[in-house]
C-alpha atoms as a PDB file:
ATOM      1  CA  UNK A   1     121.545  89.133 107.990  1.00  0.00           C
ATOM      2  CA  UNK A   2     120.255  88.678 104.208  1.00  0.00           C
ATOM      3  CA  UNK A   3     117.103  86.557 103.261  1.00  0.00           C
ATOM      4  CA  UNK A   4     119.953  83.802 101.603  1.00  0.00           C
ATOM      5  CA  UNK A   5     121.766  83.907 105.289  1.00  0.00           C
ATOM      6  CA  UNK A   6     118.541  83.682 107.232  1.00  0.00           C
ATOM      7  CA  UNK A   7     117.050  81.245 105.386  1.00  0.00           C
ATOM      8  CA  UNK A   8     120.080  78.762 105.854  1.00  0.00           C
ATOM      9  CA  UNK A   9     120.107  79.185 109.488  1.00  0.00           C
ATOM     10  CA  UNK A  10     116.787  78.063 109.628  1.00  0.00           C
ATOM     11  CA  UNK A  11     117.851  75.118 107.433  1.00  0.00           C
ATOM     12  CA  UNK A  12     120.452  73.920 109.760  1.00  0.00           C
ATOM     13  CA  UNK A  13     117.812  74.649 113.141  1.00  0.00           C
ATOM     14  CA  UNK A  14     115.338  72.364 111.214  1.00  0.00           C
ATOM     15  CA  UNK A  15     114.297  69.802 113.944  1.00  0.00           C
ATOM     16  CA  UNK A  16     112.171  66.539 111.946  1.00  0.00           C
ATOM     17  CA  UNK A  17     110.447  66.264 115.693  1.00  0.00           C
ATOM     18  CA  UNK A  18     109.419  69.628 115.725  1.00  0.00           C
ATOM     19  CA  UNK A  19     108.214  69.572 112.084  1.00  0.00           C
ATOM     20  CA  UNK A  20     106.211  66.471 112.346  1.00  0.00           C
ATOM     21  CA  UNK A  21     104.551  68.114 115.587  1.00  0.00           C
ATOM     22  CA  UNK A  22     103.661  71.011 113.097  1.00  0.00           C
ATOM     23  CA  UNK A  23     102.649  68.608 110.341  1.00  0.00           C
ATOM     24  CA  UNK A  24      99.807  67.503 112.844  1.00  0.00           C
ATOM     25  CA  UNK A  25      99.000  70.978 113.227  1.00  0.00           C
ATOM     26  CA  UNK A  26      98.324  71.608 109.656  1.00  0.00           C
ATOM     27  CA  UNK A  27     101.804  72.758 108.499  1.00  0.00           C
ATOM     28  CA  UNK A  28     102.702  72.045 104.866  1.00  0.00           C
ATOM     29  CA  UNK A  29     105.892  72.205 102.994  1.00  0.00           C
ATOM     30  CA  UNK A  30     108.108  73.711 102.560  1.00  0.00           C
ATOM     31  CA  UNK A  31     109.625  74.421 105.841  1.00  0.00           C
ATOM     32  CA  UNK A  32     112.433  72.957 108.008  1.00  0.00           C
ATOM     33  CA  UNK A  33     110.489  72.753 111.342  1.00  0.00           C
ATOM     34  CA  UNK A  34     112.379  75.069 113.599  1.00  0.00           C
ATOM     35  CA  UNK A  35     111.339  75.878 117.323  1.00  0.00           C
ATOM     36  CA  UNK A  36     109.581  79.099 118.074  1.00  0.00           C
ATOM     37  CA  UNK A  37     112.459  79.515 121.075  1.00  0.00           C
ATOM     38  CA  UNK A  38     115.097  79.372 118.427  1.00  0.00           C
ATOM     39  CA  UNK A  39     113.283  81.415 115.925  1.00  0.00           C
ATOM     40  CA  UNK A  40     112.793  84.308 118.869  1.00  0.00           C
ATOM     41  CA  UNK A  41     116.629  83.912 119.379  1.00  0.00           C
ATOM     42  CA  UNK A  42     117.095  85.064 115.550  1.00  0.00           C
ATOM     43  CA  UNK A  43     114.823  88.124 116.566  1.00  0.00           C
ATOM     44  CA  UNK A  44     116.954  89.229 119.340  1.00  0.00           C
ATOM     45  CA  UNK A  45     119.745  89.269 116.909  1.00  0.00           C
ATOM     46  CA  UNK A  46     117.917  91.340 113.903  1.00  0.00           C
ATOM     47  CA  UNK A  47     115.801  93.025 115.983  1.00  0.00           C
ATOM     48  CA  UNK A  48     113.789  95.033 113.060  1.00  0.00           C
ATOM     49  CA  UNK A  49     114.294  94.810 109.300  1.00  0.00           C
ATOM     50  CA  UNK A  50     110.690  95.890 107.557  1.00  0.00           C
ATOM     51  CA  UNK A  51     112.725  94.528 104.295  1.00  0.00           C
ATOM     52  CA  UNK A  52     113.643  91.090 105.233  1.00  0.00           C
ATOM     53  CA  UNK A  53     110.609  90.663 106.921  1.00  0.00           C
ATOM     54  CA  UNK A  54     108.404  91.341 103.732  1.00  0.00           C
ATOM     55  CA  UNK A  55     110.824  88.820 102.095  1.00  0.00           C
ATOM     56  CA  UNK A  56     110.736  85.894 104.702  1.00  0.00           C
ATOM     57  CA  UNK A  57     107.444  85.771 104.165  1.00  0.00           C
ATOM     58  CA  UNK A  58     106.851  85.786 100.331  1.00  0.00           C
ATOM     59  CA  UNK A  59     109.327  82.781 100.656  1.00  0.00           C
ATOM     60  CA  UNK A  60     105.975  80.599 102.034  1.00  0.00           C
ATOM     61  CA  UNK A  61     107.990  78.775 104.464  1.00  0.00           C
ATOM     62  CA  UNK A  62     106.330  78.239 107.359  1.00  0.00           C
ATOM     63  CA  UNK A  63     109.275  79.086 109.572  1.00  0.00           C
ATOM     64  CA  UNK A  64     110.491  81.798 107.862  1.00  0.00           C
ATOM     65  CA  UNK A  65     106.764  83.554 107.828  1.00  0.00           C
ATOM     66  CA  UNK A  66     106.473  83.150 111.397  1.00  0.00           C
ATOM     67  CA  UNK A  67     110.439  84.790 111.747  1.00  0.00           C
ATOM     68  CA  UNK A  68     108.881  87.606 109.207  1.00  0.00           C
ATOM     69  CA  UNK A  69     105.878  88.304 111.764  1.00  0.00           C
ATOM     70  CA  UNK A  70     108.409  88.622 114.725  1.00  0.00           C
ATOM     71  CA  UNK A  71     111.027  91.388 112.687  1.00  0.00           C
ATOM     72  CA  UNK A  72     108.121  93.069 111.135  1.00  0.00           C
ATOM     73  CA  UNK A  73     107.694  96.986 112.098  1.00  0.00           C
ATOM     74  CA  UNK A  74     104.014  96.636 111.973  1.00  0.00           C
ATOM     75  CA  UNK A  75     103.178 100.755 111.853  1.00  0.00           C
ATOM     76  CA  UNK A  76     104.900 100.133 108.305  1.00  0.00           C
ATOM     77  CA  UNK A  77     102.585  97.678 106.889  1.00  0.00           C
ATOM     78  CA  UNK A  78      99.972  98.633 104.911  1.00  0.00           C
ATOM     79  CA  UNK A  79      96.398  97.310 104.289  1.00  0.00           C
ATOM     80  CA  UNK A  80      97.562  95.585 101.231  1.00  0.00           C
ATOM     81  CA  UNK A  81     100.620  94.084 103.082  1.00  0.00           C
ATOM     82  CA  UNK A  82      98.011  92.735 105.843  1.00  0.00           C
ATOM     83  CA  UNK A  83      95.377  91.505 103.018  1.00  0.00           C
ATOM     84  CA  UNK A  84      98.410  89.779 100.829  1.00  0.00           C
ATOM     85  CA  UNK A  85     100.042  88.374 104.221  1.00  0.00           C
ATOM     86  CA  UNK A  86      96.725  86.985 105.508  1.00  0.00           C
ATOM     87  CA  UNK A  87      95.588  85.331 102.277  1.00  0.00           C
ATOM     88  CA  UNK A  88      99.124  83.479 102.400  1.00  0.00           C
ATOM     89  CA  UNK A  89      98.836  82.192 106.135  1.00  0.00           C
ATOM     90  CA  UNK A  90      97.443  78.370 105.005  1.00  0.00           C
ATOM     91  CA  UNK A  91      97.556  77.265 108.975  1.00  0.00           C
ATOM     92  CA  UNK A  92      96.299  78.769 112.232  1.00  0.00           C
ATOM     93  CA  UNK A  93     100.138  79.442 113.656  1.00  0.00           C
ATOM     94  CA  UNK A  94     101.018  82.017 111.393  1.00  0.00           C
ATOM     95  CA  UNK A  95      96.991  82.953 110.375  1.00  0.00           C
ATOM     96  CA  UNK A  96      95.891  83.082 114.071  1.00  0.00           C
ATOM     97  CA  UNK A  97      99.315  83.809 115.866  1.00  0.00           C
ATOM     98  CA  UNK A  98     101.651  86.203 113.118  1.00  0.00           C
ATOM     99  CA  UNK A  99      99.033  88.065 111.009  1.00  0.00           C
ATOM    100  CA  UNK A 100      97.278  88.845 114.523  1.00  0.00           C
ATOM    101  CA  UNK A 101     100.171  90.143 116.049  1.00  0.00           C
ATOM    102  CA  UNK A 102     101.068  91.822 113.372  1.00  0.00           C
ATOM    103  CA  UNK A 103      97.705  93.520 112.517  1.00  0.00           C
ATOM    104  CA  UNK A 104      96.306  94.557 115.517  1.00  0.00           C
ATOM    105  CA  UNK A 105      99.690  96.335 116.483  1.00  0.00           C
ATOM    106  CA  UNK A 106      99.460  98.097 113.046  1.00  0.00           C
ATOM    107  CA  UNK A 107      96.997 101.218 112.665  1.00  0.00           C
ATOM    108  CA  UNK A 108      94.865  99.088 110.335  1.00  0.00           C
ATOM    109  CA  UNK A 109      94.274  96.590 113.124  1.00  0.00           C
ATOM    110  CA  UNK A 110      90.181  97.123 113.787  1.00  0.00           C
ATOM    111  CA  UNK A 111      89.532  97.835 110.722  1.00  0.00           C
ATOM    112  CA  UNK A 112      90.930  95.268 108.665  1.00  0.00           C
ATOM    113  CA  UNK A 113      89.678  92.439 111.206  1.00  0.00           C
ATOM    114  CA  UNK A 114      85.979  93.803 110.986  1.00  0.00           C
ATOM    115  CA  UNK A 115      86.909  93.287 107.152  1.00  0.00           C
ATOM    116  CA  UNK A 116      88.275  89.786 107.709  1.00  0.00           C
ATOM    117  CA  UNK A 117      85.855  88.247 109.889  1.00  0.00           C
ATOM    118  CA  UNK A 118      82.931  88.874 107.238  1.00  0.00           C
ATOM    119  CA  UNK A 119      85.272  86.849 104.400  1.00  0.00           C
ATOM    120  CA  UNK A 120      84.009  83.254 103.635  1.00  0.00           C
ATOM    121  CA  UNK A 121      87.771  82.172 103.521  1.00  0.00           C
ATOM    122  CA  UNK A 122      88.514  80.387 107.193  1.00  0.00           C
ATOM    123  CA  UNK A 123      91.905  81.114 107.500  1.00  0.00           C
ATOM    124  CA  UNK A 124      91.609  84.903 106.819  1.00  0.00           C
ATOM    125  CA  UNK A 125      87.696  85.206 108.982  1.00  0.00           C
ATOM    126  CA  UNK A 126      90.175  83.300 111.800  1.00  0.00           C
ATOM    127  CA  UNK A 127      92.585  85.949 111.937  1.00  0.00           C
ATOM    128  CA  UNK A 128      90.415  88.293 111.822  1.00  0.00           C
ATOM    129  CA  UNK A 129      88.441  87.255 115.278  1.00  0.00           C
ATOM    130  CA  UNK A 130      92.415  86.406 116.710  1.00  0.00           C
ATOM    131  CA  UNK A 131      92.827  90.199 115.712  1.00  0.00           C
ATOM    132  CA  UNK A 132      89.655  91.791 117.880  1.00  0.00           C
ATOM    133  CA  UNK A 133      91.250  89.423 120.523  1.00  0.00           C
ATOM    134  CA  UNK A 134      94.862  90.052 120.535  1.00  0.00           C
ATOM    135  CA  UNK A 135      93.735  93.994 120.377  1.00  0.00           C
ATOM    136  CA  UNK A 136      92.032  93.787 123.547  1.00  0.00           C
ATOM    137  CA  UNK A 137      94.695  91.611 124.944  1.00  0.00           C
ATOM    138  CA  UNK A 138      97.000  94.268 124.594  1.00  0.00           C
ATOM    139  CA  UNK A 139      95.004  96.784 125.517  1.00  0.00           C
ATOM    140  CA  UNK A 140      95.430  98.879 122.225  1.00  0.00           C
ATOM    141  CA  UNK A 141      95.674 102.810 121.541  1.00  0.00           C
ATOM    142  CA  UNK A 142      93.452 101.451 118.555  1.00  0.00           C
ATOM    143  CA  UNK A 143      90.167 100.884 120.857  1.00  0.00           C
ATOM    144  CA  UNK A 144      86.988  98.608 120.234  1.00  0.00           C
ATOM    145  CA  UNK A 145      84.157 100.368 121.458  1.00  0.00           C
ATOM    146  CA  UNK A 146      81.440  98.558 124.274  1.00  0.00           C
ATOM    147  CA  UNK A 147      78.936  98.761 121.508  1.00  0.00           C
ATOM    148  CA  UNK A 148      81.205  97.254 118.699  1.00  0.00           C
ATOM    149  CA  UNK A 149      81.753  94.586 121.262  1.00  0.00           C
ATOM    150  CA  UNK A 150      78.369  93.831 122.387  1.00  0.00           C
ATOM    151  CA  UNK A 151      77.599  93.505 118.943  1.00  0.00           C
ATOM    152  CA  UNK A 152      80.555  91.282 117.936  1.00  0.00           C
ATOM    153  CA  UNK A 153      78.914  88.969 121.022  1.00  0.00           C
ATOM    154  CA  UNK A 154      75.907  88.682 119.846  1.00  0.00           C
ATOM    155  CA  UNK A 155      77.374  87.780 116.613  1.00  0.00           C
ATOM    156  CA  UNK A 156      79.264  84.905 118.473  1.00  0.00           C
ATOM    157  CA  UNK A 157      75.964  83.445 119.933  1.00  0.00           C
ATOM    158  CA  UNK A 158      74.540  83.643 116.716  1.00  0.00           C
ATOM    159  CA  UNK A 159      76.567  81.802 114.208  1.00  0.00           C
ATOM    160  CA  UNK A 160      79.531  80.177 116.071  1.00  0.00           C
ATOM    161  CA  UNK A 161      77.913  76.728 115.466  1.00  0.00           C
ATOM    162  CA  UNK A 162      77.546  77.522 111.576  1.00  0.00           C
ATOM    163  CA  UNK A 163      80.769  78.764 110.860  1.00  0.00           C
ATOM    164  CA  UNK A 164      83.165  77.259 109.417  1.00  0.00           C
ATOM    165  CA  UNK A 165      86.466  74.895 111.842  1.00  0.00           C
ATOM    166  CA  UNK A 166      89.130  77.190 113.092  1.00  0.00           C
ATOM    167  CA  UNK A 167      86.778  80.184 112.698  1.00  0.00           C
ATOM    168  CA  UNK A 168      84.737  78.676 115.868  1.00  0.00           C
ATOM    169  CA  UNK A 169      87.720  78.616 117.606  1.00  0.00           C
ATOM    170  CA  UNK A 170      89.042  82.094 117.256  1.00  0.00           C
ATOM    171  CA  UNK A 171      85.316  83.017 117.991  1.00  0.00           C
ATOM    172  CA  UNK A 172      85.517  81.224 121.074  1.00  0.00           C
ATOM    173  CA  UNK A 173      88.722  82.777 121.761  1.00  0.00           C
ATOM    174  CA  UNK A 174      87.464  86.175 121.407  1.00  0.00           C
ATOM    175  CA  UNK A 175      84.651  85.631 124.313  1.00  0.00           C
ATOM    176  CA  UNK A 176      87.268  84.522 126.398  1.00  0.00           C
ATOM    177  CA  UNK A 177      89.162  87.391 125.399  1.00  0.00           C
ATOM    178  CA  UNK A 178      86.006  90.255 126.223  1.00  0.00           C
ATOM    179  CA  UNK A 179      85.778  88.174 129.294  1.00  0.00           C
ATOM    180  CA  UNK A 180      89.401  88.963 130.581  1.00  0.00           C
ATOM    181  CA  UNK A 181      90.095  91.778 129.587  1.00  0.00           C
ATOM    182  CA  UNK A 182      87.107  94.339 129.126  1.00  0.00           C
ATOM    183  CA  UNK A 183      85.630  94.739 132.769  1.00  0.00           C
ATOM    184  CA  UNK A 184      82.525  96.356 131.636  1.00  0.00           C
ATOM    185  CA  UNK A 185      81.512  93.145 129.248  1.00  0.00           C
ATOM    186  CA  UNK A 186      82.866  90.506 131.528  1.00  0.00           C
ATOM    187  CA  UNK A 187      79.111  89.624 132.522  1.00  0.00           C
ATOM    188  CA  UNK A 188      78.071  89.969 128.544  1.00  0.00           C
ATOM    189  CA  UNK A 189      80.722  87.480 127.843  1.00  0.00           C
ATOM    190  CA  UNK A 190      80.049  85.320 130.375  1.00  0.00           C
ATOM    191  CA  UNK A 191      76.409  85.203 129.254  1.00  0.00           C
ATOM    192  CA  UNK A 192      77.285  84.082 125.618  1.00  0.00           C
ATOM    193  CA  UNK A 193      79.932  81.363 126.762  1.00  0.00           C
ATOM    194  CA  UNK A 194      77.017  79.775 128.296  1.00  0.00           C
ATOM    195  CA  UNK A 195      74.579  80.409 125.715  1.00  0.00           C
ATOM    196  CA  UNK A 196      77.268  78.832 122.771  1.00  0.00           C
ATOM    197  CA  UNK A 197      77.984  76.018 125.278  1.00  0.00           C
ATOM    198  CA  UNK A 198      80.211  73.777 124.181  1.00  0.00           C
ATOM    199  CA  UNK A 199      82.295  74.892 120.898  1.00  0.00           C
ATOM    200  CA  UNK A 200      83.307  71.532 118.571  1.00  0.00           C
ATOM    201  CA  UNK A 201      86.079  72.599 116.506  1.00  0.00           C
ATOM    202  CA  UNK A 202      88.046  69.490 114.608  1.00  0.00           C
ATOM    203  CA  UNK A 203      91.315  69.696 116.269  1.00  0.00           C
ATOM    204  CA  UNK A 204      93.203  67.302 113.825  1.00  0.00           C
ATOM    205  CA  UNK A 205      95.598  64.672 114.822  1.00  0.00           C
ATOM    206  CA  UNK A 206      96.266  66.757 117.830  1.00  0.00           C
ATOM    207  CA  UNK A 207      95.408  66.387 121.530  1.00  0.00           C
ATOM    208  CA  UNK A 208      94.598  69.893 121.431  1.00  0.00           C
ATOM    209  CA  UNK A 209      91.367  71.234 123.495  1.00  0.00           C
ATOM    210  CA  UNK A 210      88.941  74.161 123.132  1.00  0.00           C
ATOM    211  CA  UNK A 211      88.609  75.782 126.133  1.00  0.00           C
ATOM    212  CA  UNK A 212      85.847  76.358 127.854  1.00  0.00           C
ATOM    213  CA  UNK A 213      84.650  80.048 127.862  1.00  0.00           C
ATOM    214  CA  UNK A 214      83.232  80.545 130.911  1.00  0.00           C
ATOM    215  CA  UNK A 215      86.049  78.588 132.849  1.00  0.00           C
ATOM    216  CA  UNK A 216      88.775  80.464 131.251  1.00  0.00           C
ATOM    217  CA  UNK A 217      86.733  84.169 131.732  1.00  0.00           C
ATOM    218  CA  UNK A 218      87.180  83.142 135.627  1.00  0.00           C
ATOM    219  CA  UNK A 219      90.894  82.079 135.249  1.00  0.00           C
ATOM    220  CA  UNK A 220      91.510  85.431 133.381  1.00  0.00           C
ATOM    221  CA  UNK A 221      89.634  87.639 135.914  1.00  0.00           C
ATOM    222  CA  UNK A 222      91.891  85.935 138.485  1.00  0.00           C
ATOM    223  CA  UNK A 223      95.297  86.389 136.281  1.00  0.00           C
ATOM    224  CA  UNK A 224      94.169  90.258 136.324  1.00  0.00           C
ATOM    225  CA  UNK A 225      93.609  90.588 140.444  1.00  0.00           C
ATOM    226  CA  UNK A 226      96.589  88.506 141.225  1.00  0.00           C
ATOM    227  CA  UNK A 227      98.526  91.206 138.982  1.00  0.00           C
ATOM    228  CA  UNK A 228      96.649  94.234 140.412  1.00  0.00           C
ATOM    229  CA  UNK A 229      97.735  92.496 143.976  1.00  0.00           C
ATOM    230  CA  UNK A 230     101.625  92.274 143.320  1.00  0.00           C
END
């Protein structure tokens, strides 16, 4: 399939309940508001393009930027196709959802979020802390030392409360994520979740939560044994 092709099948999946869900969210047009079920069923059918991809995106649809971050080969993208794609993602989907998938499966992925979570910008400091997370989510070749992360904590108790909306949230989201999935900081994170407390983070018209730190550590440590048990 060619950009012109792709981008009129995501004309015709447009769904006005599904875009005025994403409106909510913090979408902004242009985009046709298609569901992330039927955008993953265009993925099975391209499986990779690096080209298209790179195109999608540049479009500034929101649809077609979130289909770009699912085609992607991210060992091809460069630091300057992470830097251009995360100063373009104007909402959390594709800044704390696409550009972290994308990143922190690329060899840039640690270093470029380090970079990102210093910048005063909140959409590209947000995907930087949903980078550190989604790397130790998946557990990646590209590893975060104990110290780095011990630090990155302490940076969390620090200024969480001072920073700016949807950067409190993705630093919430990291603690949960040191929690769950790095054994030997679980106690460390657990600590900070209940020195930050309760994280405020303006949600929008949304009946979206922030979730507790400390609650969702526990779930996560459970997710792991239940795993471990099967």
């Amino acid at each position: 399939m060619n950009l012109h092709e792709v981008m009129n099948k995501l004309k015709k999946l447009g769904n006005e309940s599904t875009k005025k869900v994403f409106i909510r969210h913090g979408a902004k047009e242009p985009f046709y508001g298609v569901k992330i079920e039927e955008l993953k069923k265009i993925q099975k059918k391209i499986k990779v393009d690096q080209n298209l991809a790179m195109d999608l995106y540049e479009t500034g649809n929101s649809d077609a930027m979130y289909l770009a971050g699912l085609i992607v080969d991210p060992s091809k993208m460069t630091k300057t196709d992470l830097n251009n794609w995360a100063k373009k993602a104007y909402w959390y989907l594709i800044s704390e959802y696409t550009i972290s998938s994308v990143a922190a499966r690329s060899k840039h992925g640690k270093s470029i979020a380090l970079k990102w979570i210093d910048s005063p910008k909140e959409n590209i400091a947000s995907a930087g802390w949903a980078t550190l997370s989604t790397i130790l989510v998946l557990q990646s070749e590209i590893n975060i030392t104990a110290n780095e992360v011990e630090g990155l904590l302490d940076r969390v108790s620090r200024t969480i409360h001072t920073s700016l909306n949807r950067v409190r949230y993705t630093m919430n989201g990291f603690v949960i994520a040191v929690g769950s999935y790095v054994p030997s900081m679980t106690k460390k994170a657990i600590k900070t979740a209940n020195q930050i407390g309760k994280v405020n983070v303006n949600m929008g018209q949304t009946a979206c939560k922030v979730p507790p730190a400390a609650e969702y550590i526990a779930k996560g440590i459970n997710r792991q044994k239940k795993k471990k048990a099967t």
